[in-house]
Protein backbone atom coordinates (compact mmCIF):
# COMPACT_ATOMS: atom_id res chain seq x y z
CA UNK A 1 0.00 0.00 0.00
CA UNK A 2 1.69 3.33 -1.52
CA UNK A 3 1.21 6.00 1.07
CA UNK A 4 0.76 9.21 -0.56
CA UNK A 5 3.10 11.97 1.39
CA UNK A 6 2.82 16.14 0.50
CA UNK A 7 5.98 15.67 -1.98
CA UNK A 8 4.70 12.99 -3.56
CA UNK A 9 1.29 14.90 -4.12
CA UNK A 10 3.13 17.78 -5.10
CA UNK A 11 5.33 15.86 -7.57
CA UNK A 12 2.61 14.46 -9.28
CA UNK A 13 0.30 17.17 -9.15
CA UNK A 14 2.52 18.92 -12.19
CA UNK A 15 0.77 20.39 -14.98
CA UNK A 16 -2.40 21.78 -16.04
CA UNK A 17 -4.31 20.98 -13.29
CA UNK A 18 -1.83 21.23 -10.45
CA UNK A 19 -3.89 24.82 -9.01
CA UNK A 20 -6.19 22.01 -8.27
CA UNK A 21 -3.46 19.76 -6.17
CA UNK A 22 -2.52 22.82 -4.53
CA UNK A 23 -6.26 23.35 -3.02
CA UNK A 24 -6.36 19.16 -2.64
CA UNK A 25 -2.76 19.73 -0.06
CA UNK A 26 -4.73 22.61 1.69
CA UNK A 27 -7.57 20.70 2.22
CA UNK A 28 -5.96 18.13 3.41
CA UNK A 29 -3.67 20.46 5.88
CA UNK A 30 -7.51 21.49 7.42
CA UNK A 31 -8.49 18.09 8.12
CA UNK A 32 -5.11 17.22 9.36
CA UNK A 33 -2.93 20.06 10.72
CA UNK A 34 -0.12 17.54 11.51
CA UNK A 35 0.77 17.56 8.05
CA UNK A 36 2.03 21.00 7.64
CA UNK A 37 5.35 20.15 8.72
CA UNK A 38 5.47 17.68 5.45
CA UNK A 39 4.42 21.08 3.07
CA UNK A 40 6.73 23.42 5.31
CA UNK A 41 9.85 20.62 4.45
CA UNK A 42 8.90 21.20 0.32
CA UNK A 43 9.56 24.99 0.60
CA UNK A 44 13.02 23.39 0.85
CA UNK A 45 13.34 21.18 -1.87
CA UNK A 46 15.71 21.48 -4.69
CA UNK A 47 12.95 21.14 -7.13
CA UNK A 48 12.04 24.02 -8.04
CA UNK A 49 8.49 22.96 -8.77
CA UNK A 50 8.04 21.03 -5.57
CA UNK A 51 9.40 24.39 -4.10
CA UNK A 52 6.50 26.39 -6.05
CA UNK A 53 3.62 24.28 -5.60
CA UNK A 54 4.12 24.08 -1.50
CA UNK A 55 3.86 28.00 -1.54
CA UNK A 56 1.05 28.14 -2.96
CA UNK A 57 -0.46 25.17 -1.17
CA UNK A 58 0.49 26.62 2.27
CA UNK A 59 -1.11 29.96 1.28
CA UNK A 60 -3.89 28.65 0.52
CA UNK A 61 -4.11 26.34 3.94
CA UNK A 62 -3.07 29.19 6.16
CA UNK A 63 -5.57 31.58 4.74
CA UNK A 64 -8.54 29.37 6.42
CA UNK A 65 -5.87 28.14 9.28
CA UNK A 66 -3.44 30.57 10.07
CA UNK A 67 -2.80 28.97 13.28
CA UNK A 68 -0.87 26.02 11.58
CA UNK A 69 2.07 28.43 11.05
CA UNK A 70 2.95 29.12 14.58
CA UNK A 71 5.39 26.57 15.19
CA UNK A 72 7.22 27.51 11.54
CA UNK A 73 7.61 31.25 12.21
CA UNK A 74 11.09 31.58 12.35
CA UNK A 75 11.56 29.51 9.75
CA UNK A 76 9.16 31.09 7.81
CA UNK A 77 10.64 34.28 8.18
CA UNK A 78 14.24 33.18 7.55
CA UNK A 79 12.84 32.36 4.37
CA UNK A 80 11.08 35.30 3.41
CA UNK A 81 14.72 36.91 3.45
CA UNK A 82 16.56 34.49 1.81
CA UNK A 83 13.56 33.41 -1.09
CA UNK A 84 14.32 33.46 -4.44
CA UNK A 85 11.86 31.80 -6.75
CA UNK A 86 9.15 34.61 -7.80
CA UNK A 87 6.24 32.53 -6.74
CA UNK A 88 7.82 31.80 -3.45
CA UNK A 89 8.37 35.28 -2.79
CA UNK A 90 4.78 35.86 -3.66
CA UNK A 91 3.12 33.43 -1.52
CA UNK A 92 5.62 34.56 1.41
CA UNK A 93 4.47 37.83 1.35
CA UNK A 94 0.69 36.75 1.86
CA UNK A 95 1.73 34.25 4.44
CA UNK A 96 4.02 35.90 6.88
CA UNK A 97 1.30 38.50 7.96
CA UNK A 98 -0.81 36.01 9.31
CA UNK A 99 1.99 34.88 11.64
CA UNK A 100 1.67 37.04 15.15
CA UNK A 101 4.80 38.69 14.94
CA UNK A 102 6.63 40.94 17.90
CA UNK A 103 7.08 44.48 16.91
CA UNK A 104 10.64 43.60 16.04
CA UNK A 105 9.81 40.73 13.88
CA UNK A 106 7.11 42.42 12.29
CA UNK A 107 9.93 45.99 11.33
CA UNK A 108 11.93 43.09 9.72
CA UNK A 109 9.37 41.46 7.69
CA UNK A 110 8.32 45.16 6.67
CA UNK A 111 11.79 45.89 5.53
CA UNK A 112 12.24 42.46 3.41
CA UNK A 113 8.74 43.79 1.94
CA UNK A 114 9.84 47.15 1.06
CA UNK A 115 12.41 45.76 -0.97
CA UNK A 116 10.63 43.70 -3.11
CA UNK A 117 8.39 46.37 -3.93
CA UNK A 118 11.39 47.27 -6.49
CA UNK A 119 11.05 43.53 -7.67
CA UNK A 120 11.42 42.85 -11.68
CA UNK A 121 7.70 40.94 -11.04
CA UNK A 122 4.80 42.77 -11.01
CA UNK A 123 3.16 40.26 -8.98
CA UNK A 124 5.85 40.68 -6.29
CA UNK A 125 5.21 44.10 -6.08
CA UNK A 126 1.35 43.58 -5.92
CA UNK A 127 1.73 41.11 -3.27
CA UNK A 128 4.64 43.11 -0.80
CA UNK A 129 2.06 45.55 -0.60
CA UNK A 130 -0.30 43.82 0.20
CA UNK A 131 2.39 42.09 2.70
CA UNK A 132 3.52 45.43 4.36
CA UNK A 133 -0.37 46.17 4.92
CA UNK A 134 -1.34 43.03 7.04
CA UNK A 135 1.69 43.88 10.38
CA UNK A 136 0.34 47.31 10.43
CA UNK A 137 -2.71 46.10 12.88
CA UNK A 138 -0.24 44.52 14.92
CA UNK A 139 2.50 47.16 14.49
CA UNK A 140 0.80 50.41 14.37
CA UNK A 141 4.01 52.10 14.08
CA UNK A 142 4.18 50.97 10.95
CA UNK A 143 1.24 52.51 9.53
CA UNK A 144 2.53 55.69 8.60
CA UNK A 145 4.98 54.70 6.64
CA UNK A 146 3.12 51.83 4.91
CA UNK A 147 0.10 54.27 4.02
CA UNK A 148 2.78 56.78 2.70
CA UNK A 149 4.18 54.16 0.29
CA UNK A 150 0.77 52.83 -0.81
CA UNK A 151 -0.66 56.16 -1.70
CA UNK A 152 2.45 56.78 -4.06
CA UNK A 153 2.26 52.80 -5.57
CA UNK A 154 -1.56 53.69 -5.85
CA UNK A 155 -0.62 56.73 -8.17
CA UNK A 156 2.65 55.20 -10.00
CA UNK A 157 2.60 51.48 -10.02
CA UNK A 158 1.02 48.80 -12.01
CA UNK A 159 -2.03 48.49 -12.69
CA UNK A 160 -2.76 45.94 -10.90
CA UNK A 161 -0.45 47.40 -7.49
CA UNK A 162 -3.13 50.67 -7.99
CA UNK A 163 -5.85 48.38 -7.88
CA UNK A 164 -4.56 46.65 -5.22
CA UNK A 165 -3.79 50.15 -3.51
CA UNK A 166 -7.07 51.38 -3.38
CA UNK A 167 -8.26 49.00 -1.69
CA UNK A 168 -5.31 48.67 0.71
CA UNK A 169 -6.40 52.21 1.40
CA UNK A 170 -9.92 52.06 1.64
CA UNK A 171 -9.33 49.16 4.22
CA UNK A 172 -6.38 50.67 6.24
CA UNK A 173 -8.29 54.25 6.50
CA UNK A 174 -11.50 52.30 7.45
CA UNK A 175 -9.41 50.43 9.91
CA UNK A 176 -8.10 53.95 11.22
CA UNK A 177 -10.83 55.44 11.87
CA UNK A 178 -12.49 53.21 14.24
């Protein structure tokens, strides 16, 4: 009896339909938590596939469940500096907000963030600032900064980072004002 482990799934779920495998891994990480140390061990791997298809299968798990990331913070943000492979990078910046981070923690995820909003990929970009957004309810201190660099990406960035801007905004001067 072949017993299926996250690598394997992520190995075979290559290809046209592996956005589907992706949301199979999550699904399975809600039923059984346990397993998330299996995904976190693939954002290791030398392939860089394996590599791409546990980011986004983590994201996805810890969007529903962020609590399954507490034991993997430090890791998690040890690889947000060191992350290479654009989807990676992507999928980092959406996850390491959800972690609770300390108010030092969360200065040095901000900083990792503001870099990659000079990324080559737009997507990068779009998803840093969406990154540098999350810490500022846990790091108010942050928030003046943040708002300052997402009204000017608002006005001069992609299209997609001013769509993603203005509604940023909206939410963080919402947020303020209460």
């Amino acid at each position: 009896m072949k017993v299926n482990t996250i690598r394997s799934m992520l190995v075979e779920g290559r290809g046209p339909l592996s956005r589907d495998r992706a949301a199979d891994i999550a699904a399975l990480i809600h039923t059984q938590p346990r397993k998330v140390s299996q995904l976190i061990r693939c954002l290791g791997n030398d392939d860089p596939g394996v590599v791409s298809h546990a980011a986004d299968a983590l994201e996805r798990a810890s969007y529903r469940l962020p609590a399954i990331l507490k034991s993997w913070k430090d890791l998690l943000l040890g690889l947000l500096a060191e992350a290479q492979p654009k989807k990676l990078r992507w999928n980092l910046t959406l996850i390491v907000p959800r972690l609770a981070l300390t108010i030092p923690e969360s200065d040095r995820a901000a900083a990792i963030l503001r870099h990659w909003l000079d990324d080559r990929s737009s997507i990068v970009k779009t998803c840093a600032m969406q990154g540098l957004a999350e810490p500022t309810r846990q790091n108010s201190s942050l928030r003046p900064d943040v708002l300052d660099q997402i009204r000017i990406l608002t006005r001069t960035g992609t299209p997609a980072m001013r769509a993603r801007g203005r509604i940023l905004l909206k939410r963080m001067e919402n947020t303020r004002e209460k």
